[in-house]
N, C-alpha and C. Protein backbone atom coordinates (compact mmCIF):
# COMPACT_ATOMS: atom_id res chain seq x y z
N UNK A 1 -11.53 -11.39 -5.06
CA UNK A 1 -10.14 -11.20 -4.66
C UNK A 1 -9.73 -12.31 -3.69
N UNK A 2 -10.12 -13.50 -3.90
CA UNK A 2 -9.56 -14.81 -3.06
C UNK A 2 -10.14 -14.74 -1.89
N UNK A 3 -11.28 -14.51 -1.61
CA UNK A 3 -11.61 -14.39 -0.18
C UNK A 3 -11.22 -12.99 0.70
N UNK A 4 -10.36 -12.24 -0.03
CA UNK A 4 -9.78 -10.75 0.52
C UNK A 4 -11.39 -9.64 0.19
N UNK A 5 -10.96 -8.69 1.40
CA UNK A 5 -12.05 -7.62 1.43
C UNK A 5 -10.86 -6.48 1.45
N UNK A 6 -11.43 -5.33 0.77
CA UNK A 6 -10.66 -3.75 1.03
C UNK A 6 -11.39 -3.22 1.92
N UNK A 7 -11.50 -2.92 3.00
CA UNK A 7 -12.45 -2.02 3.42
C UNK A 7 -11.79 -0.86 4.10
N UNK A 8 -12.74 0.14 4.72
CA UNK A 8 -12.42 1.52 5.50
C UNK A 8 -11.54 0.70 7.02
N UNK A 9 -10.79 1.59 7.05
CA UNK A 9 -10.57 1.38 7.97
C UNK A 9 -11.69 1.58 9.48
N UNK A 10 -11.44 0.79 10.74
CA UNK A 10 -12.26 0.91 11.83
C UNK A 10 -11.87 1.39 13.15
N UNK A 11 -12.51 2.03 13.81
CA UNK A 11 -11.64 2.06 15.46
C UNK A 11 -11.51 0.65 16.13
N UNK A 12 -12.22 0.08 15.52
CA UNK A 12 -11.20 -1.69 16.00
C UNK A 12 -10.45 -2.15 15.74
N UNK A 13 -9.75 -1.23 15.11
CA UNK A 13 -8.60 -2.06 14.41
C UNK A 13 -7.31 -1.08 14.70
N UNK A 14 -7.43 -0.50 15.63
CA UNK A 14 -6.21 0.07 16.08
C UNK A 14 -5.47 -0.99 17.24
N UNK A 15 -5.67 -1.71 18.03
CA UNK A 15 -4.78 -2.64 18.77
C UNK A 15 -3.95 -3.70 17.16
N UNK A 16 -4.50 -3.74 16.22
CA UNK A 16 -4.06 -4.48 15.49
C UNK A 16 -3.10 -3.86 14.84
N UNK A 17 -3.10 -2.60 14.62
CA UNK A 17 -2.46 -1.94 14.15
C UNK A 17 -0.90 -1.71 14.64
N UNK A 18 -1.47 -0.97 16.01
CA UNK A 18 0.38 -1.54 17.00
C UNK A 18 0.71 -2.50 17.06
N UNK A 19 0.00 -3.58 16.46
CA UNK A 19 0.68 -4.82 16.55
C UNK A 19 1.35 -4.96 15.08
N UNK A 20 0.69 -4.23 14.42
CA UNK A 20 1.54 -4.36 12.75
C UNK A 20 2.80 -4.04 12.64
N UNK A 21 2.83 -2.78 13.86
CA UNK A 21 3.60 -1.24 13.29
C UNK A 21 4.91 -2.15 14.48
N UNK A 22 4.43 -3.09 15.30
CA UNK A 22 5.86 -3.76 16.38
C UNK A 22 6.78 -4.86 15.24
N UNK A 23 5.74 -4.81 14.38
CA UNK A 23 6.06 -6.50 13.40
C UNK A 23 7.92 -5.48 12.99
N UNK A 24 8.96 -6.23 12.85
CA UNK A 24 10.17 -6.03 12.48
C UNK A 24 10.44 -5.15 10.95
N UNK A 25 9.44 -6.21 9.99
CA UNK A 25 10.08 -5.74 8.98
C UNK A 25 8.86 -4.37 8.21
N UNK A 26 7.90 -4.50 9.02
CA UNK A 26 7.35 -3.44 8.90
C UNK A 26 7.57 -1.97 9.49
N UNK A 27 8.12 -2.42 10.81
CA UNK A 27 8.83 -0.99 11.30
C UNK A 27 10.04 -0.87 10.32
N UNK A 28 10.82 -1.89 10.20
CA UNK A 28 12.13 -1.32 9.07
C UNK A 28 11.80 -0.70 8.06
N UNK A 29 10.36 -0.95 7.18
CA UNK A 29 10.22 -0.15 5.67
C UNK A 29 9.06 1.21 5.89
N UNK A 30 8.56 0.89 7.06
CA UNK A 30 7.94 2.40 7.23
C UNK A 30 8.30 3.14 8.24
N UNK A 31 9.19 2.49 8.75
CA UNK A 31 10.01 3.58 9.96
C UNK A 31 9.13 4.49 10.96
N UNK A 32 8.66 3.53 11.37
CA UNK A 32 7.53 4.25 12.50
C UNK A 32 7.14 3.45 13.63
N UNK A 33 6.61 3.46 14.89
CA UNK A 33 5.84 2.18 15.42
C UNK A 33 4.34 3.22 15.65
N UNK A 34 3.40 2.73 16.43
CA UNK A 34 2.24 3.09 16.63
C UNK A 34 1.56 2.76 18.23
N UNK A 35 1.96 3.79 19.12
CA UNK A 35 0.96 3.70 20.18
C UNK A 35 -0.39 3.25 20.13
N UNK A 36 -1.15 2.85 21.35
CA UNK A 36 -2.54 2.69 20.78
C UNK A 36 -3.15 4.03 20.53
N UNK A 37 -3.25 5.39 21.46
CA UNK A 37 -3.55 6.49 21.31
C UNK A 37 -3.38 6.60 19.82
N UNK A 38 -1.86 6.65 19.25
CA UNK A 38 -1.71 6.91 17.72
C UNK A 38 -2.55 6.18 16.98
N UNK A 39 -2.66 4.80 17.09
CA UNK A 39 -3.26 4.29 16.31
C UNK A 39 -4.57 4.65 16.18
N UNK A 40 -5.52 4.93 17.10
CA UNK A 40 -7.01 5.65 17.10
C UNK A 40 -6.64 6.95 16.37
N UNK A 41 -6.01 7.72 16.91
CA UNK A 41 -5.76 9.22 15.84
C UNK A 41 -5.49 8.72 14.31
N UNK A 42 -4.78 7.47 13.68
CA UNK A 42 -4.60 7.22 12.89
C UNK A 42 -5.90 7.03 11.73
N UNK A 43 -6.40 5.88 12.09
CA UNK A 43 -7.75 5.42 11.87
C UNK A 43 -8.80 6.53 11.76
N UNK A 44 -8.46 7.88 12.37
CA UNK A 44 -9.37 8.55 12.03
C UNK A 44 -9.53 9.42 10.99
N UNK A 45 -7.52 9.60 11.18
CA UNK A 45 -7.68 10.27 9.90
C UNK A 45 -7.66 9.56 8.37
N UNK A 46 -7.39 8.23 8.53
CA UNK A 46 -7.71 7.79 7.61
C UNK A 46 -9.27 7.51 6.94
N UNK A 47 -9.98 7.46 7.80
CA UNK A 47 -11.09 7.84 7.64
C UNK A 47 -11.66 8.78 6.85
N UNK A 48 -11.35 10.35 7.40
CA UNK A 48 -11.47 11.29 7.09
C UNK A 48 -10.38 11.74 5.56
N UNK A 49 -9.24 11.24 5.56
CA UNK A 49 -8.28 11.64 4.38
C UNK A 49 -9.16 11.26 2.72
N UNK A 50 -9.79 10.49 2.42
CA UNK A 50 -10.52 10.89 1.15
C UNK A 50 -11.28 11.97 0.82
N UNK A 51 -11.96 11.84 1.82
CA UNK A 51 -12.97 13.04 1.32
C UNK A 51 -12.18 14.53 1.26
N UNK A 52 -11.13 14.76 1.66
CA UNK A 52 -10.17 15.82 1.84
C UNK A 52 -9.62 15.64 0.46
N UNK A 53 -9.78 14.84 -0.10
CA UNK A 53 -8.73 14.23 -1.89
C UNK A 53 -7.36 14.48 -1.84
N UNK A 54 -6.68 13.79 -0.03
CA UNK A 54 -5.65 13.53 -0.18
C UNK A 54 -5.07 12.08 -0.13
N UNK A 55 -6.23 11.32 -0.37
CA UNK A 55 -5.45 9.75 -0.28
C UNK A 55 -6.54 9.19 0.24
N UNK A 56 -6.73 7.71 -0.13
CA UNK A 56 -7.01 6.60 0.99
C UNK A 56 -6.76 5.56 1.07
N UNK A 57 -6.87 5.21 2.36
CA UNK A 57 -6.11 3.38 2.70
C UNK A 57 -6.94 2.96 3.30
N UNK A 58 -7.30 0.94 3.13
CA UNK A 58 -7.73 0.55 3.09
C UNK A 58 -6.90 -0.76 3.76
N UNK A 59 -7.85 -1.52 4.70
CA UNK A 59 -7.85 -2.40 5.67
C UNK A 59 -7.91 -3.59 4.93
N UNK A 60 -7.09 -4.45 4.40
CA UNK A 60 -7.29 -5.96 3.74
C UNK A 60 -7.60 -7.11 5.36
N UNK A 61 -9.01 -7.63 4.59
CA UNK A 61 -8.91 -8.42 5.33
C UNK A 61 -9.57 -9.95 4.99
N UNK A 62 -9.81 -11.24 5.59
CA UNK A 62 -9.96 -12.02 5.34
C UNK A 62 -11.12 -12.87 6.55
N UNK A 63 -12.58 -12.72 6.55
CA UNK A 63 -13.01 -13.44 7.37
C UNK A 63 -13.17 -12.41 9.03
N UNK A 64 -13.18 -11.44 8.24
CA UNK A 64 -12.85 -10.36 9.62
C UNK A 64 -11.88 -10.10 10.35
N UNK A 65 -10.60 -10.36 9.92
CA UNK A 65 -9.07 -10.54 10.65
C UNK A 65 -8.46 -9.54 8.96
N UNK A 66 -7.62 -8.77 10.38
CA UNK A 66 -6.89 -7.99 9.74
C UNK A 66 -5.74 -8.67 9.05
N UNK A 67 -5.29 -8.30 7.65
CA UNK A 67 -3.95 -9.14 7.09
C UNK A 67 -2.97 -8.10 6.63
N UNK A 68 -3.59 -7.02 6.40
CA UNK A 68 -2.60 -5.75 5.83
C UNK A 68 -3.43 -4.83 5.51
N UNK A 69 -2.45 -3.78 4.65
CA UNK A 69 -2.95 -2.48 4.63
C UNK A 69 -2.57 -1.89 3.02
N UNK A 70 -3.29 -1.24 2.11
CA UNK A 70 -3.32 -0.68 0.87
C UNK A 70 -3.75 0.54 0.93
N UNK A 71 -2.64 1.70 0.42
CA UNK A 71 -2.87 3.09 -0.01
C UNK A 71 -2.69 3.50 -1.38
N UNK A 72 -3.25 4.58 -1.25
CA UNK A 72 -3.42 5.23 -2.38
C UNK A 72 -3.15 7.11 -1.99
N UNK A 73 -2.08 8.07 -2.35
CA UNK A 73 -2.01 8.77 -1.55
C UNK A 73 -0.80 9.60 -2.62
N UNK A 74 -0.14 10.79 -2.10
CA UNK A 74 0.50 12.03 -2.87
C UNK A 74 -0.32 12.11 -4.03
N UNK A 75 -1.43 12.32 -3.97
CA UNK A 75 -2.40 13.10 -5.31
C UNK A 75 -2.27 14.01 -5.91
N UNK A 76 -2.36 13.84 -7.15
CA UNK A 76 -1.97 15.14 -8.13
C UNK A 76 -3.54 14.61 -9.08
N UNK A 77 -4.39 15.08 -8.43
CA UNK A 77 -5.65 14.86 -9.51
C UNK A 77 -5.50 15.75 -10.82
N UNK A 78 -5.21 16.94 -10.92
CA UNK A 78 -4.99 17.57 -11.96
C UNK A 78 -3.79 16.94 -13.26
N UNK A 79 -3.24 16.22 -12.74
CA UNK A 79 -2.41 15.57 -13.56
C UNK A 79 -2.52 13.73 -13.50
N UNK A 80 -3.62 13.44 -12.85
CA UNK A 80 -4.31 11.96 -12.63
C UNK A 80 -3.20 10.93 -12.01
N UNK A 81 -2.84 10.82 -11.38
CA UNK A 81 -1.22 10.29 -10.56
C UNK A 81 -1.40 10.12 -9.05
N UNK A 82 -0.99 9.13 -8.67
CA UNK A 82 -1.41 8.89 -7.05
C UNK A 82 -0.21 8.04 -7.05
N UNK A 83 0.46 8.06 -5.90
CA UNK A 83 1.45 6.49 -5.34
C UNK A 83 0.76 5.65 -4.51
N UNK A 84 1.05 4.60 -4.31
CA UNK A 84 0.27 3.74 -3.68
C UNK A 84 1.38 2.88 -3.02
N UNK A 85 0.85 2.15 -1.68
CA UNK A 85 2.04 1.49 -0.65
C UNK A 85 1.23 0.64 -0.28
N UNK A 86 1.87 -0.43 0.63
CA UNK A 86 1.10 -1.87 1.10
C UNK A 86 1.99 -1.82 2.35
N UNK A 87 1.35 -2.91 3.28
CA UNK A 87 1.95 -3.53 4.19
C UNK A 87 1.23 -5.00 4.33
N UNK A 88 1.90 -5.96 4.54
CA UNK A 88 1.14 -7.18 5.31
C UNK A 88 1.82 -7.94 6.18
N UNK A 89 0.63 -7.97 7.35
CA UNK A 89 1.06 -8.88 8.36
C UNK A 89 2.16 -10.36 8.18
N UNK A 90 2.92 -10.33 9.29
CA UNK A 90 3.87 -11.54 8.78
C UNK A 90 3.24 -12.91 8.52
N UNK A 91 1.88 -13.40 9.41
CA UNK A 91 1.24 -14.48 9.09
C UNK A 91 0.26 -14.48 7.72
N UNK A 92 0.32 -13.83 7.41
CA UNK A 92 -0.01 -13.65 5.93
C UNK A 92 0.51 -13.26 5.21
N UNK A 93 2.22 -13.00 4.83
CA UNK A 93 2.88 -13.03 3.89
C UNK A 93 2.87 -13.90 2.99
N UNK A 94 3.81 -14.13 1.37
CA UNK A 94 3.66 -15.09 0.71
C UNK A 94 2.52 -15.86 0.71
N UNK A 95 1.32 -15.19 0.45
CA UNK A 95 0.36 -15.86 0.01
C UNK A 95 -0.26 -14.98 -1.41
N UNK A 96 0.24 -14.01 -1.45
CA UNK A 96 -0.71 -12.96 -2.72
C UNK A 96 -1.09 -11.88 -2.54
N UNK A 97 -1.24 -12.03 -0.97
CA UNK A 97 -2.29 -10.70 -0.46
C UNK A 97 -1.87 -9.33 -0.91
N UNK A 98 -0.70 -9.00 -0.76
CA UNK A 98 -0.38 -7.52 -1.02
C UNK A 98 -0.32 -7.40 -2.46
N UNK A 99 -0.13 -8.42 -3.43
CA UNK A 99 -0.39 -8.10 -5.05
C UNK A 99 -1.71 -8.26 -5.13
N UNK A 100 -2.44 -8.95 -4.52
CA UNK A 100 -3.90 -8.69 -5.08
C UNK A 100 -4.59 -7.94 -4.43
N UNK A 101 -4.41 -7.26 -3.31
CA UNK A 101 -5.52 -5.99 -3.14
C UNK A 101 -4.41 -4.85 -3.76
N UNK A 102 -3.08 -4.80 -3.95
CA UNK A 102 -2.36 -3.83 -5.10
C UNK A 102 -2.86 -3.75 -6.38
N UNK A 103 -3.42 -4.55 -7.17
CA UNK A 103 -4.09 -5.10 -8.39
C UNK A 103 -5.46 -4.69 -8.15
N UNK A 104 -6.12 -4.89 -6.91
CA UNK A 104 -7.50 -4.33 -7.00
C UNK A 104 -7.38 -2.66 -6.54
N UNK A 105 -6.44 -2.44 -6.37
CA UNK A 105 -6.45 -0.52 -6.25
C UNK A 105 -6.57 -0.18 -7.62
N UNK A 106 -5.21 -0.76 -7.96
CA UNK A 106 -4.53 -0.22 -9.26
C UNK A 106 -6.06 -0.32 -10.14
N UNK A 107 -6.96 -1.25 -10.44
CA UNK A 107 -7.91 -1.85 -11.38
C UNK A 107 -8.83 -0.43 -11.12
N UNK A 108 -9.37 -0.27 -9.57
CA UNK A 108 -10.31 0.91 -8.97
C UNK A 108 -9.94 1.89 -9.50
N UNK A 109 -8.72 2.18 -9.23
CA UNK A 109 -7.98 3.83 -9.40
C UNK A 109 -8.25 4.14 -10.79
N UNK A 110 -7.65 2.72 -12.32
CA UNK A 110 -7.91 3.41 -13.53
C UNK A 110 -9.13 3.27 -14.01
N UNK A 111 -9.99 2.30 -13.66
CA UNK A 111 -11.31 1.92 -14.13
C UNK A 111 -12.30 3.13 -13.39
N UNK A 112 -12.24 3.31 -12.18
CA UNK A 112 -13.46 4.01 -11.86
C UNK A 112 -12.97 4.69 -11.78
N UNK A 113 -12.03 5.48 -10.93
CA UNK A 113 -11.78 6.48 -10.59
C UNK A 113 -10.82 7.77 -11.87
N UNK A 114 -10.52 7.31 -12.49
CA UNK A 114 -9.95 7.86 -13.88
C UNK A 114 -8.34 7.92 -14.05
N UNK A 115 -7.30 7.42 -12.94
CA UNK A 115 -6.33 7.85 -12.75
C UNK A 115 -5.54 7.48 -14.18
N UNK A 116 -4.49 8.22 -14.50
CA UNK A 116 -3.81 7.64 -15.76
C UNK A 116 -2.23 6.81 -15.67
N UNK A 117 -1.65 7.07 -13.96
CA UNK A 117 -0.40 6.91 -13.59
C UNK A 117 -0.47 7.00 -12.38
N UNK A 118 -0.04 5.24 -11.93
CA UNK A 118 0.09 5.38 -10.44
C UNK A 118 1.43 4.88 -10.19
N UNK A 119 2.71 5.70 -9.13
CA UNK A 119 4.01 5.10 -8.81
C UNK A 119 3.89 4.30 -7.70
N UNK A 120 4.89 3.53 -7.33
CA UNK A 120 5.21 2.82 -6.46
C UNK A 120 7.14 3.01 -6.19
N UNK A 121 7.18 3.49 -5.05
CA UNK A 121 8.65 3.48 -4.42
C UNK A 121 9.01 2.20 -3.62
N UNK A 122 10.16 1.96 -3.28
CA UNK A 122 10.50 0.75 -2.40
C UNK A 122 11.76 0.66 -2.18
N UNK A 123 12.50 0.73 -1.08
CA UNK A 123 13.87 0.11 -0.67
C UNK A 123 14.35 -0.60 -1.52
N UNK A 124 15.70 -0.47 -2.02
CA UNK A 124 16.32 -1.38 -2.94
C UNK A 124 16.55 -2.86 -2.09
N UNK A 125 16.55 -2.37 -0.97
CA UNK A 125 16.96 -3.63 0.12
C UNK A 125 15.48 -4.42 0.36
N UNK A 126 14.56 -4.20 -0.15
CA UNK A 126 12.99 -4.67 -0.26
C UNK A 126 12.66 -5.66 -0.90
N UNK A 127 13.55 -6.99 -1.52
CA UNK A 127 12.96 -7.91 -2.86
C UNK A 127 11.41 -8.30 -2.80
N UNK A 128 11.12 -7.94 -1.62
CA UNK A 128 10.02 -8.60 -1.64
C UNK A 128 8.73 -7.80 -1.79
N UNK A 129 9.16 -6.80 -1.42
CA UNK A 129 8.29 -5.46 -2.35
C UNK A 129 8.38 -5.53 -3.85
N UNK A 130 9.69 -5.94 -4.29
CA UNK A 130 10.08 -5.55 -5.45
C UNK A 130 8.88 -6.67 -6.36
N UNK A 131 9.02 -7.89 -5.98
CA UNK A 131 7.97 -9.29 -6.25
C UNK A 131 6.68 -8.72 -6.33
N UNK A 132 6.17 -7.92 -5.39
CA UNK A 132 4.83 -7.70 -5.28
C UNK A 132 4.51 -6.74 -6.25
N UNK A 133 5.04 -5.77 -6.81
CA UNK A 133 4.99 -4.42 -7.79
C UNK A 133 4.98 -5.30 -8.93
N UNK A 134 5.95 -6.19 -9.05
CA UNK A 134 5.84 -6.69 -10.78
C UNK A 134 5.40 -7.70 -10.73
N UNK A 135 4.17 -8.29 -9.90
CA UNK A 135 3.73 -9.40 -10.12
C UNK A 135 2.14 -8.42 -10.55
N UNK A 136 1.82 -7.58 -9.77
CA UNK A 136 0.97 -6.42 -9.93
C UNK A 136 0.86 -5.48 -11.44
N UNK A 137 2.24 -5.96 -11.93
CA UNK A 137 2.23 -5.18 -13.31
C UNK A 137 2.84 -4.04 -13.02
N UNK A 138 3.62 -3.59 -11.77
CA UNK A 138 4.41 -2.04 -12.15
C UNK A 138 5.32 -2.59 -12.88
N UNK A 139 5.83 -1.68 -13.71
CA UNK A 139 6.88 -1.73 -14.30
C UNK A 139 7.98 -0.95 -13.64
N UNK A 140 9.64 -1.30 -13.68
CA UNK A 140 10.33 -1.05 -12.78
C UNK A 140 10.89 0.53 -14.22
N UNK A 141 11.24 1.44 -13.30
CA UNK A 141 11.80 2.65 -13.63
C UNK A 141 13.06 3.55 -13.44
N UNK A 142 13.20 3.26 -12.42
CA UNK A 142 14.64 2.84 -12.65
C UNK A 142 15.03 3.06 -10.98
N UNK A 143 15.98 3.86 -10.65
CA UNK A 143 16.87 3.66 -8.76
C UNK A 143 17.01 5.27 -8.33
N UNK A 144 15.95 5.43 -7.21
CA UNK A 144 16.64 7.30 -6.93
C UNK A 144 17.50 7.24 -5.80
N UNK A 145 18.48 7.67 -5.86
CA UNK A 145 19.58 7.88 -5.10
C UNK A 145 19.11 8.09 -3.49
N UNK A 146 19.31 7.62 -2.32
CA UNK A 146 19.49 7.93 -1.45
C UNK A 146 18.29 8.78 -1.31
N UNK A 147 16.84 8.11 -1.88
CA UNK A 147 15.48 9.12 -1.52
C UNK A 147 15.04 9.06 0.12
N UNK A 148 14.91 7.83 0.86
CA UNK A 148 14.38 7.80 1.96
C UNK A 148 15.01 7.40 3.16
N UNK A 149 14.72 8.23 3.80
CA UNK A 149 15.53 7.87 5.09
C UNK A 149 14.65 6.87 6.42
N UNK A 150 15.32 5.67 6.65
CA UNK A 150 14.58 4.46 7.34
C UNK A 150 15.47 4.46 8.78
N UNK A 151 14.70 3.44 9.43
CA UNK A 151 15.84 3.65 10.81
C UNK A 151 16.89 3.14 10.52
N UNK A 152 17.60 2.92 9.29
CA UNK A 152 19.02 2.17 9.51
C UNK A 152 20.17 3.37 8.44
N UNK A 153 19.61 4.03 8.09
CA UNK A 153 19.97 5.20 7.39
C UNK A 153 19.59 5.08 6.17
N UNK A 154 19.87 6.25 5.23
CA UNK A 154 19.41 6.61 3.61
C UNK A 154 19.13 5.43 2.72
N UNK A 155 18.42 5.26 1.84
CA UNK A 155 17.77 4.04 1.09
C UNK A 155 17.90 4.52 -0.44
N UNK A 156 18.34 3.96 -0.76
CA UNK A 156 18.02 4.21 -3.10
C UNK A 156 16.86 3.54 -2.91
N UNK A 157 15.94 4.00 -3.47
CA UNK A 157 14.74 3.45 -3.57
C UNK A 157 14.55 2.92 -5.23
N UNK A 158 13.61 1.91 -5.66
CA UNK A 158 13.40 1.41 -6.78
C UNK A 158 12.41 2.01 -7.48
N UNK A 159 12.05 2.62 -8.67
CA UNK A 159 10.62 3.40 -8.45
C UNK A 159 10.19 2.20 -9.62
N UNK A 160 8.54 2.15 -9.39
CA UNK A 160 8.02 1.63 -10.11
C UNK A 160 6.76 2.77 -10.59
N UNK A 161 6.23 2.18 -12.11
CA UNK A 161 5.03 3.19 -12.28
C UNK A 161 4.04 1.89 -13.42
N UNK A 162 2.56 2.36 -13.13
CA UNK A 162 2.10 1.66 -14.04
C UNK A 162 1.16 2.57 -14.53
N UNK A 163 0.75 2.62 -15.81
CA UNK A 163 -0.53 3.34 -16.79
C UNK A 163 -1.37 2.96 -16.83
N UNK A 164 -2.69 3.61 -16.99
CA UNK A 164 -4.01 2.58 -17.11
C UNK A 164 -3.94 1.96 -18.37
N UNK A 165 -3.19 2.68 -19.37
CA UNK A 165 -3.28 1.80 -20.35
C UNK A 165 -2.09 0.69 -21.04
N UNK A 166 -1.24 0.29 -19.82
CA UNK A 166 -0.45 -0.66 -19.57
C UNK A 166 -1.39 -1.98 -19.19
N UNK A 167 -0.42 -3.37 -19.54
CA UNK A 167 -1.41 -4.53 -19.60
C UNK A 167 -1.19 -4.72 -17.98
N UNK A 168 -2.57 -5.62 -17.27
CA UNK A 168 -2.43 -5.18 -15.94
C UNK A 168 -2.73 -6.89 -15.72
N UNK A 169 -2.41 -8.06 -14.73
CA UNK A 169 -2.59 -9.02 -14.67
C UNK A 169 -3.86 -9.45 -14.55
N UNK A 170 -4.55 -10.59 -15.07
CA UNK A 170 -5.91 -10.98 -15.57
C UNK A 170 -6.62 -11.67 -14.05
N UNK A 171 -6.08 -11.71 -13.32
CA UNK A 171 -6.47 -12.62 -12.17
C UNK A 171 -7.06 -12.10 -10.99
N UNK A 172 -7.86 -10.59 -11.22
CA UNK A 172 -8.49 -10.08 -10.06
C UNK A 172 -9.77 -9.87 -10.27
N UNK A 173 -10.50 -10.70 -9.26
CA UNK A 173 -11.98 -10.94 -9.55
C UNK A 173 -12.49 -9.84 -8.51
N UNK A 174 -12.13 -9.02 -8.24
CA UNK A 174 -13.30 -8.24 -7.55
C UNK A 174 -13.40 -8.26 -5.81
């Protein structure tokens, strides 16, 4: 994956984290910030949230430096379906990162893990989310009205979805 790692998240990586959650356009699309306290409570439960089989996210990183963040999460195992979300740091934007550890979920989720349908939501006001989903192979589905509410008020969100047995881009080595 270009030098990229997925890994568990760590309790070291919560100062990095409030530093994600201060970044502008990351507080604008997840509408949150992160104390350090929060951020340790965070990390833990992310930790703990797989084995519960309600989701997990995963720490992208490069060389031991944090660059962003990949989930996998609203599980419906009985019907094989998960959504999945990204974030990446602003000094590592526009480089790939969030389509290729998106591409290495998506690859995990249908190859090993069995999933048959994973969505992706996003701010219509997001192009650059929108870039990362269909460079990843979601396919776009169409606009839900006024689904999420962000700090600047209500959002149409874009939904995307991809199948395992949809063609998925050839360029993720692992």
């Amino acid at each position: 994956m270009a030098g990229l790692t997925l890994r568990p998240w760590e309790h070291a990586d919560a100062p990095s984290l409030v530093r994600a959650y201060e970044d502008p356009d990351i507080h604008r699309w997840h509408a949150r910030s992160m104390s350090l306290t929060e951020a340790e409570s965070w990390v833990a439960y992310e930790l703990d949230r797989w084995e519960q089989e309600r989701g997990g996210g995963w720490a992208i990183a490069r060389a031991g430096s944090l660059l962003g963040r990949v989930a996998i999460g609203s599980l419906s195992l009985h019907e094989a379906r998960a959504e999945v979300s990204y974030w990446v740091l602003p000094e590592s934007r526009g480089q790939g990162v969030a389509t290729l550890a998106l591409g290495a979920v998506a690859d995990w989720a249908f190859d090993e893990v069995g999933f048959h349908r994973l969505e992706l939501d996003h701010s219509t006001s997001n192009a650059a989310s929108c870039r990362v989903a269909a460079k990843a192979g979601f396919v776009p589905e169409g606009t839900k009205r006024s689904q999420a509410l962000h700090l600047d008020g209500w959002h149409d969100m874009h939904a995307h979805g991809l199948l395992a047995h949809d063609a998925r881009p050839h360029r993720r080595d692992g």
